[in-house]
PDB file of N, CA and C in Angstrom:
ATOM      1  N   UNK A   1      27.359 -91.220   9.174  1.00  0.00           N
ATOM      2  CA  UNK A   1      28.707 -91.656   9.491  1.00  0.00           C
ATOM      3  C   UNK A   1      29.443 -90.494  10.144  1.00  0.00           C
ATOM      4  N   UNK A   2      29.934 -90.571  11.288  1.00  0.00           N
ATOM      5  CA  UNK A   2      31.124 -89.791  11.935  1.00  0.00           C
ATOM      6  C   UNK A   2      32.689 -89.771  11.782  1.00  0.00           C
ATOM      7  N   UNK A   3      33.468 -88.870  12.133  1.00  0.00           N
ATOM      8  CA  UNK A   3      34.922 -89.143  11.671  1.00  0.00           C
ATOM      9  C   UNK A   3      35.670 -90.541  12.667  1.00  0.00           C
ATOM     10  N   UNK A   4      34.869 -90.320  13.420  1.00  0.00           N
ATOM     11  CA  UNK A   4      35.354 -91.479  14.364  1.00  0.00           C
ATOM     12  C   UNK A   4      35.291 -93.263  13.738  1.00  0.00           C
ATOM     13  N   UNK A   5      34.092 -93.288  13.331  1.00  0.00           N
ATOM     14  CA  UNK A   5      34.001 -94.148  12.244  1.00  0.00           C
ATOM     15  C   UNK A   5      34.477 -94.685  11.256  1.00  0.00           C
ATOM     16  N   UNK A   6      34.324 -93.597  10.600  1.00  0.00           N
ATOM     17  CA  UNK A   6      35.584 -93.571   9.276  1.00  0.00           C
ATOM     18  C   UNK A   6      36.723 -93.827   9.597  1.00  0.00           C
ATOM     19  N   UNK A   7      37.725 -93.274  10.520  1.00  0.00           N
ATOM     20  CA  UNK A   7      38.834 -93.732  10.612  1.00  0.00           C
ATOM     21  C   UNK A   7      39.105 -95.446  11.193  1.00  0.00           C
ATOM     22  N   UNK A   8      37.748 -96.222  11.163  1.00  0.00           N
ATOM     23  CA  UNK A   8      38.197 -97.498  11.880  1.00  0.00           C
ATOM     24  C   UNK A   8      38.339 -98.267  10.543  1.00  0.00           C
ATOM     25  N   UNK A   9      38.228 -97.817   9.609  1.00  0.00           N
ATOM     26  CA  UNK A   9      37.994 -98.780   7.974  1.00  0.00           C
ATOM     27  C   UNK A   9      39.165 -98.822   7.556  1.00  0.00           C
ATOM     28  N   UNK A  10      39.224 -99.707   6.615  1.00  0.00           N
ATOM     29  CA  UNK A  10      40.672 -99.679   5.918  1.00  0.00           C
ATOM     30  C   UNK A  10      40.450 -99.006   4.867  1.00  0.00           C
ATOM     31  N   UNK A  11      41.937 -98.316   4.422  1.00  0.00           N
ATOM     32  CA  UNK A  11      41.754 -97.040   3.063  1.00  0.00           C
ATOM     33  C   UNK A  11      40.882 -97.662   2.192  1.00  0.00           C
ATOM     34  N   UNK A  12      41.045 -99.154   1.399  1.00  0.00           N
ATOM     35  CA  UNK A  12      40.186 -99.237   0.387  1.00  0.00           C
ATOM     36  C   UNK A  12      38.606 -99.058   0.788  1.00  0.00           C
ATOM     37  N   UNK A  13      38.318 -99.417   1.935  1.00  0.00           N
ATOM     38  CA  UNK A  13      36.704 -99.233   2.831  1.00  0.00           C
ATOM     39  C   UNK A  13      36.579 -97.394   2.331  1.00  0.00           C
ATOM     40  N   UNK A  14      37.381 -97.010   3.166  1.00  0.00           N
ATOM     41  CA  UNK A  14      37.474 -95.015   3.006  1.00  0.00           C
ATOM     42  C   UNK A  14      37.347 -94.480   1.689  1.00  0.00           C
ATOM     43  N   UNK A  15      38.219 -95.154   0.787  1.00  0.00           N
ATOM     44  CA  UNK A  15      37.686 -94.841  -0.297  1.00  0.00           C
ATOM     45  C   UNK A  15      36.155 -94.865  -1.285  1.00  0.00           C
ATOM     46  N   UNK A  16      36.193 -96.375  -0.439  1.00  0.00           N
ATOM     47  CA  UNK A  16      34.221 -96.557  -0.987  1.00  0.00           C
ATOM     48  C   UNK A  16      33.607 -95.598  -0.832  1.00  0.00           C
ATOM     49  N   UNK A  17      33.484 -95.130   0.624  1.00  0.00           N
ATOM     50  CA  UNK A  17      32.686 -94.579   1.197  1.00  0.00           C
ATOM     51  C   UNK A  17      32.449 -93.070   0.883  1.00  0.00           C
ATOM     52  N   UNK A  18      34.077 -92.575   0.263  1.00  0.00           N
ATOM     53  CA  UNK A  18      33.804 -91.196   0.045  1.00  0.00           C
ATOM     54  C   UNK A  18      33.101 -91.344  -1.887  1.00  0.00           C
ATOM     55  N   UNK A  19      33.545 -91.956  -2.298  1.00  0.00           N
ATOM     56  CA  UNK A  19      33.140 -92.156  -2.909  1.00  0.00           C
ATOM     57  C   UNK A  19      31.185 -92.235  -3.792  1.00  0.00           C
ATOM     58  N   UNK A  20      30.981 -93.318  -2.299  1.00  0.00           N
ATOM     59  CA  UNK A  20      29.236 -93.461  -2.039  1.00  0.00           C
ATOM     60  C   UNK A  20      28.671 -92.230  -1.668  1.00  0.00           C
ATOM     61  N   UNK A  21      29.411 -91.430  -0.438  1.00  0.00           N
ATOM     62  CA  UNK A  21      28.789 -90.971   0.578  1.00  0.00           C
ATOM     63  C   UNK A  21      28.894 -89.457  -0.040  1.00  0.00           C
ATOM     64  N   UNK A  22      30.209 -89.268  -0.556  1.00  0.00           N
ATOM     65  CA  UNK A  22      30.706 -87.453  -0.498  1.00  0.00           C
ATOM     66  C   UNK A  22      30.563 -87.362  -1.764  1.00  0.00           C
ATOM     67  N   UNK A  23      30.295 -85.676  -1.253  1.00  0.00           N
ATOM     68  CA  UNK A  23      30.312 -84.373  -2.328  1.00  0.00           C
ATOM     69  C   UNK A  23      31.469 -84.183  -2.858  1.00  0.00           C
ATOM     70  N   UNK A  24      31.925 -84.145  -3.602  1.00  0.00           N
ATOM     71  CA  UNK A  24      33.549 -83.163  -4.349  1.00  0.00           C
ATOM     72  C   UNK A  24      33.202 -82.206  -4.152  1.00  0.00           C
ATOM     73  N   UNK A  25      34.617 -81.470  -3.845  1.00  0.00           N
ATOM     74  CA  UNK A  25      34.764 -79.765  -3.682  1.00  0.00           C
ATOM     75  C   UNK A  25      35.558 -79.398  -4.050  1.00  0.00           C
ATOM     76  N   UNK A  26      36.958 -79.770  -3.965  1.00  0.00           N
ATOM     77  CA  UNK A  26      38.028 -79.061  -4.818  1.00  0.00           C
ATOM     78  C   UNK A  26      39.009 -80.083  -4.622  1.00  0.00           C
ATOM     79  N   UNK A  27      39.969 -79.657  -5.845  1.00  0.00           N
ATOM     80  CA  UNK A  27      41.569 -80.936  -5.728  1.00  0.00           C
ATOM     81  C   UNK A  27      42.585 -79.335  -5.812  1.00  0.00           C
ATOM     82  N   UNK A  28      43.944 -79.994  -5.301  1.00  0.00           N
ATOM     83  CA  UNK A  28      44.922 -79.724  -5.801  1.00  0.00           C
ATOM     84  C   UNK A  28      46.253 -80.285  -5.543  1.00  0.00           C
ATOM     85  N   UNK A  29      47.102 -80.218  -6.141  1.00  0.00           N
ATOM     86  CA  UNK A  29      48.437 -81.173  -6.371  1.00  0.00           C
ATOM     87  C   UNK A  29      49.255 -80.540  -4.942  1.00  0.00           C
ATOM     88  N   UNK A  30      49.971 -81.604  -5.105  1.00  0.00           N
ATOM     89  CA  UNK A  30      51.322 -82.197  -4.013  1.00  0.00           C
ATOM     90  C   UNK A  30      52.204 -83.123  -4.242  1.00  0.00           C
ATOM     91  N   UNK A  31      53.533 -82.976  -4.583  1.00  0.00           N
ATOM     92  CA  UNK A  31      54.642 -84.015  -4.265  1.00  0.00           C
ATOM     93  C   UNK A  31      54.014 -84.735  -4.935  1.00  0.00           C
ATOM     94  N   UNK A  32      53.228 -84.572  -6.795  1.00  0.00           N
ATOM     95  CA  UNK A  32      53.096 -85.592  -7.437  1.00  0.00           C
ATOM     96  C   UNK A  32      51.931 -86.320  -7.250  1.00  0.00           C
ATOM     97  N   UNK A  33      50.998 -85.555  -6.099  1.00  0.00           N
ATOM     98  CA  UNK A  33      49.698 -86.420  -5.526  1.00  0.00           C
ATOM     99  C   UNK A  33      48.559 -85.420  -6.837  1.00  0.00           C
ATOM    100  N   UNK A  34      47.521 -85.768  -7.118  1.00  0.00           N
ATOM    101  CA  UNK A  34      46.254 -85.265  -7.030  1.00  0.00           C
ATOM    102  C   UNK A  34      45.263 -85.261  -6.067  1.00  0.00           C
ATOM    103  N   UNK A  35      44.884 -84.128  -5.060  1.00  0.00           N
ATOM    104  CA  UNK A  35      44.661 -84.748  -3.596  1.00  0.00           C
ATOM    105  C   UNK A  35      42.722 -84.191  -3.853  1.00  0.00           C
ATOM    106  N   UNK A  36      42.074 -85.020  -3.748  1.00  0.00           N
ATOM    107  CA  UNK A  36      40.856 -84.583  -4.167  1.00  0.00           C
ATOM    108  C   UNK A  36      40.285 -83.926  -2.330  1.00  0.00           C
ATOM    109  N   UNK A  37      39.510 -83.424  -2.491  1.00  0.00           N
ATOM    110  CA  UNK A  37      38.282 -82.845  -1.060  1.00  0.00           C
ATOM    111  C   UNK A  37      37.004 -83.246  -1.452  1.00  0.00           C
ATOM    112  N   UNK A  38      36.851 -83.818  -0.553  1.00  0.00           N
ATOM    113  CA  UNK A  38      35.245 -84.332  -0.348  1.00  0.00           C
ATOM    114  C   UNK A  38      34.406 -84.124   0.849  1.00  0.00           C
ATOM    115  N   UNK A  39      32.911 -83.240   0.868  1.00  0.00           N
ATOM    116  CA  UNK A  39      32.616 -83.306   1.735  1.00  0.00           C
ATOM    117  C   UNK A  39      31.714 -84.365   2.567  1.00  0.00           C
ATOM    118  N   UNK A  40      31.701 -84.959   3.796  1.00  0.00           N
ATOM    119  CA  UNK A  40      30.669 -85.996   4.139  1.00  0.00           C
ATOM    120  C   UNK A  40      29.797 -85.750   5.555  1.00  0.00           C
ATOM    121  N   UNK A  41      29.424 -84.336   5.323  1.00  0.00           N
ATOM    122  CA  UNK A  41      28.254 -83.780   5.932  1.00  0.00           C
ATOM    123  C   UNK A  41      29.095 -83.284   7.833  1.00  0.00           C
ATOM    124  N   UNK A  42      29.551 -83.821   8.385  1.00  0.00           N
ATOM    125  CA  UNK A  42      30.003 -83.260   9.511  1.00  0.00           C
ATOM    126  C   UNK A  42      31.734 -83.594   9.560  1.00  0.00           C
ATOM    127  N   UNK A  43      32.276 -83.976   8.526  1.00  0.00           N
ATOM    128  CA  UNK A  43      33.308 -83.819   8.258  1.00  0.00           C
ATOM    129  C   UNK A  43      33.882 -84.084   7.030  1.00  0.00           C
ATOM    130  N   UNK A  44      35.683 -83.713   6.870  1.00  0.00           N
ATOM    131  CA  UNK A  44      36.066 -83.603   5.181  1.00  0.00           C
ATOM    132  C   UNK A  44      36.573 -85.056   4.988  1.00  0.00           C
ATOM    133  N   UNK A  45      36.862 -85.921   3.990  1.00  0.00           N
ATOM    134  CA  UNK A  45      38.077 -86.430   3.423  1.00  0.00           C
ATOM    135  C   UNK A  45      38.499 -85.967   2.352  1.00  0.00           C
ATOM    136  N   UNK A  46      39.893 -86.700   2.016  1.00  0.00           N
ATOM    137  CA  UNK A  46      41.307 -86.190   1.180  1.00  0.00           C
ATOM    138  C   UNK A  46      41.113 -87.886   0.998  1.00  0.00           C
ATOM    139  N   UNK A  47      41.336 -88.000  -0.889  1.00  0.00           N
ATOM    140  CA  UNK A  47      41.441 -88.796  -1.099  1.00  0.00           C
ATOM    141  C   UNK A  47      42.911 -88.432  -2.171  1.00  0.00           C
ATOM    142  N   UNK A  48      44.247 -89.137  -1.834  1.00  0.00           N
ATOM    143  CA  UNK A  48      45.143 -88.875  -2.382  1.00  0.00           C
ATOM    144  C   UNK A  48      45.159 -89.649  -3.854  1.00  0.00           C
ATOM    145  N   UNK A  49      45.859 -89.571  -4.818  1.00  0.00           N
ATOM    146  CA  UNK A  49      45.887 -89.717  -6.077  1.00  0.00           C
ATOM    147  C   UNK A  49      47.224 -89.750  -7.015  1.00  0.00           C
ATOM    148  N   UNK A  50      48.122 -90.849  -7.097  1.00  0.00           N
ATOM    149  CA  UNK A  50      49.224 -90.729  -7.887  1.00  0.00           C
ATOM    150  C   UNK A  50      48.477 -90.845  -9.355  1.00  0.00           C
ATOM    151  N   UNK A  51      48.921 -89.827 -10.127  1.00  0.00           N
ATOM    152  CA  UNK A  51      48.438 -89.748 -11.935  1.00  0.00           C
ATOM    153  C   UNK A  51      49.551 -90.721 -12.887  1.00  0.00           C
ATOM    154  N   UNK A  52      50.798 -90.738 -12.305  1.00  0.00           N
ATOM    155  CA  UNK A  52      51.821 -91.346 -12.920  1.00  0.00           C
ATOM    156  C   UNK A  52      51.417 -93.246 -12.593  1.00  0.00           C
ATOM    157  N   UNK A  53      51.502 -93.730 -11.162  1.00  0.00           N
ATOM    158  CA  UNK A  53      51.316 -94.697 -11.225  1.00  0.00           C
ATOM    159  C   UNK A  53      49.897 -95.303 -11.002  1.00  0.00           C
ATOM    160  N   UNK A  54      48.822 -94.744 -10.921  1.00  0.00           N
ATOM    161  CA  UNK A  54      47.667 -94.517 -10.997  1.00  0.00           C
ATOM    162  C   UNK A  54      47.297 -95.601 -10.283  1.00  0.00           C
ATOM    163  N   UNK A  55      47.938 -95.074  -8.644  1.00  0.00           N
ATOM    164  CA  UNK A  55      47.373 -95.665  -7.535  1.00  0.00           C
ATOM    165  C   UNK A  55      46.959 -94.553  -6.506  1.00  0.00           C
ATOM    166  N   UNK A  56      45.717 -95.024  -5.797  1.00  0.00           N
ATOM    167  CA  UNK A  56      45.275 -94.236  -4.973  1.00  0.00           C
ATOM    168  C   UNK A  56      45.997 -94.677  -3.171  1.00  0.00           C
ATOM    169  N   UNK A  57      46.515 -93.456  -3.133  1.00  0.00           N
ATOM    170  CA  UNK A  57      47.479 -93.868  -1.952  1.00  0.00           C
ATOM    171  C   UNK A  57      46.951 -93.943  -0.574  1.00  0.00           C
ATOM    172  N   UNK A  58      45.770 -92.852  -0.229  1.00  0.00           N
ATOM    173  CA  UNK A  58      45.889 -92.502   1.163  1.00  0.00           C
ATOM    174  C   UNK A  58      43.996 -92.065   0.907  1.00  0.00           C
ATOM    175  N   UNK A  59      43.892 -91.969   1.946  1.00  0.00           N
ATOM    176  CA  UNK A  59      42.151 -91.727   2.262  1.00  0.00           C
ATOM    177  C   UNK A  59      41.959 -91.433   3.918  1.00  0.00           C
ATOM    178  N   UNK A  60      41.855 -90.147   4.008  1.00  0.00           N
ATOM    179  CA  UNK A  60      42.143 -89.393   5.096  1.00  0.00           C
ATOM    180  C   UNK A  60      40.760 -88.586   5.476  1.00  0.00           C
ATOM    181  N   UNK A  61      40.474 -88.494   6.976  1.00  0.00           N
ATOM    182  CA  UNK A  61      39.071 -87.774   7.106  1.00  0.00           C
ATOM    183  C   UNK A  61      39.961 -87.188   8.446  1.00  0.00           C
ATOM    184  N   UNK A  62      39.062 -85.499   8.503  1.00  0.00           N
ATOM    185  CA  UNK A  62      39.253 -84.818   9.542  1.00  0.00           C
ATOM    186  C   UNK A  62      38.429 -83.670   9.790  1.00  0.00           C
ATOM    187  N   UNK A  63      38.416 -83.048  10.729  1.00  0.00           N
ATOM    188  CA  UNK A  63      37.150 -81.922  10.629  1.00  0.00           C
ATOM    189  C   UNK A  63      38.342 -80.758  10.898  1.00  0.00           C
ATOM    190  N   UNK A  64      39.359 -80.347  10.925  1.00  0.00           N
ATOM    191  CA  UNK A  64      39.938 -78.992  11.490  1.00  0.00           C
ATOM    192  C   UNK A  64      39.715 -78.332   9.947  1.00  0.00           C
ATOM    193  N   UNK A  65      39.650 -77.133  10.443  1.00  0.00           N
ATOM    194  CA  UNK A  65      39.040 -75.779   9.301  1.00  0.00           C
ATOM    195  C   UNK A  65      40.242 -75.663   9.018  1.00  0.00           C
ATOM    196  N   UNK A  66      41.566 -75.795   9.149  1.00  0.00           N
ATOM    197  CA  UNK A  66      42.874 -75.453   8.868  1.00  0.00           C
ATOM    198  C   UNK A  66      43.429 -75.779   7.948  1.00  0.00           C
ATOM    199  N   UNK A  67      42.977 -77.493   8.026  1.00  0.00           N
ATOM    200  CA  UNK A  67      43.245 -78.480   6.774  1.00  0.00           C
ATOM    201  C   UNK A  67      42.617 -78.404   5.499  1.00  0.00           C
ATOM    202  N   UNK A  68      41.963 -77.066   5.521  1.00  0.00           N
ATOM    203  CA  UNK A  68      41.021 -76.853   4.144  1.00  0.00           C
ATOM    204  C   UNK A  68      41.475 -75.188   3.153  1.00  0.00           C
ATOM    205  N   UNK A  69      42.545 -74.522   3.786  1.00  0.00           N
ATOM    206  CA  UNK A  69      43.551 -73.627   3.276  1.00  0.00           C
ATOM    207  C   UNK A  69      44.006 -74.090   2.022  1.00  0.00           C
ATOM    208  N   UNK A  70      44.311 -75.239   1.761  1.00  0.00           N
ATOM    209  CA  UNK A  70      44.947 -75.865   0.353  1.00  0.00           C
ATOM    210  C   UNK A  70      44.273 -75.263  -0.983  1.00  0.00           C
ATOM    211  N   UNK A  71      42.606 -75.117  -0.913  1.00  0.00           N
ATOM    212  CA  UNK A  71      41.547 -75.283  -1.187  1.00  0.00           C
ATOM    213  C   UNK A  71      40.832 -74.320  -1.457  1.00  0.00           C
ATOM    214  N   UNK A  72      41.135 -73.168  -0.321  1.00  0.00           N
ATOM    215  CA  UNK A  72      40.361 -71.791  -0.199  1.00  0.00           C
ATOM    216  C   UNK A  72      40.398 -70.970  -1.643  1.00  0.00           C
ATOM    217  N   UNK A  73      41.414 -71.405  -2.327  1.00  0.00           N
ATOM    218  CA  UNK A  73      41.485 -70.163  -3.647  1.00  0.00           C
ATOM    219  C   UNK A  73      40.652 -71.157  -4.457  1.00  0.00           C
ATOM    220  N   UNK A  74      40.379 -71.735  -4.690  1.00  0.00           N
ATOM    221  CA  UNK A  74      39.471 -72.830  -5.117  1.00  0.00           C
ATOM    222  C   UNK A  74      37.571 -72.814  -4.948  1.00  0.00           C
ATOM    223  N   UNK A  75      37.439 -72.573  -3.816  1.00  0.00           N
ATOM    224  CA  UNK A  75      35.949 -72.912  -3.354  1.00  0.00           C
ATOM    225  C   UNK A  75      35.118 -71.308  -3.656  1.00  0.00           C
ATOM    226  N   UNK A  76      34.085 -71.374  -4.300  1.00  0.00           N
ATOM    227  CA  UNK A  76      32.977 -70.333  -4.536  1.00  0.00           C
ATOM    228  C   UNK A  76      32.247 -70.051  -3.381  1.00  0.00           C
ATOM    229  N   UNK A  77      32.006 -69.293  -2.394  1.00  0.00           N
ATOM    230  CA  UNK A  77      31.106 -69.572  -1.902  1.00  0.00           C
ATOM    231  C   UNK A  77      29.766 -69.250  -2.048  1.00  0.00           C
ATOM    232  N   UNK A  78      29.863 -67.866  -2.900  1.00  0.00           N
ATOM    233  CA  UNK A  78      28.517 -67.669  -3.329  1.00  0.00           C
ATOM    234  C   UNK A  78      27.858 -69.137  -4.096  1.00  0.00           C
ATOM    235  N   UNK A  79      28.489 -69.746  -4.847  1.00  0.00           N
ATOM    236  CA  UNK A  79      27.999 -71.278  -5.059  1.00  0.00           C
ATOM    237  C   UNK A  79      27.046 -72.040  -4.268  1.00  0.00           C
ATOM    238  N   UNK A  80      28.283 -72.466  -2.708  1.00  0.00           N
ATOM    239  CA  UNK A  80      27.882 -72.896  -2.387  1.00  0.00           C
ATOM    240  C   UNK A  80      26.560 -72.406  -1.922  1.00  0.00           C
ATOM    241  N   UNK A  81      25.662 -71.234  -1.429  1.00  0.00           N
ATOM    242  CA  UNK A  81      24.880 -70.724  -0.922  1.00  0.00           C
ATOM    243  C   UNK A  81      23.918 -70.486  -1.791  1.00  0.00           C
ATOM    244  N   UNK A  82      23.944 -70.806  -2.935  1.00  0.00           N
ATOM    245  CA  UNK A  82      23.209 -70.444  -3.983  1.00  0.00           C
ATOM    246  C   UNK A  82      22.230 -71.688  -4.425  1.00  0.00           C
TER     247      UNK A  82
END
């Protein structure tokens, strides 16, 4: 699957998929979100997360390295390489 792809589904589809398809890598909060990272091999999704009304809001895929700063104090990399 490509990002191009992914973005033609509807969120509940996006959600399946990261779900089926992706790795977890790291969460962290926002404005009340729990925003999970998932990886799906040539690109990321963000699967957003209200804890209070315990709806999943948003399901987002993108490849920029920029959008993954949230995250950086978070990720091992000796881990990952290990």
């Amino acid at each position: 699957m490509d990002l191009t792809l992914f973005n033609t589904y509807s969120i509940a589809a996006r959600f399946e998929i990261v779900w089926e398809l992706g790795t977890f890598v790291a969460y962290h909060g926002r404005r009340g979100y729990r925003i999970e990272l998932y990886d799906l091999g040539n690109f990321q999704a963000e699967l957003w997360y209200n804890p209070e009304t315990n709806v999943l809001a948003l399901a987002r895929g993108y490849i920029s390295k920029k959008a993954l700063d949230p995250y950086l104090d978070q990720i091992n990399l000796h881990e990952l390489f290990n």
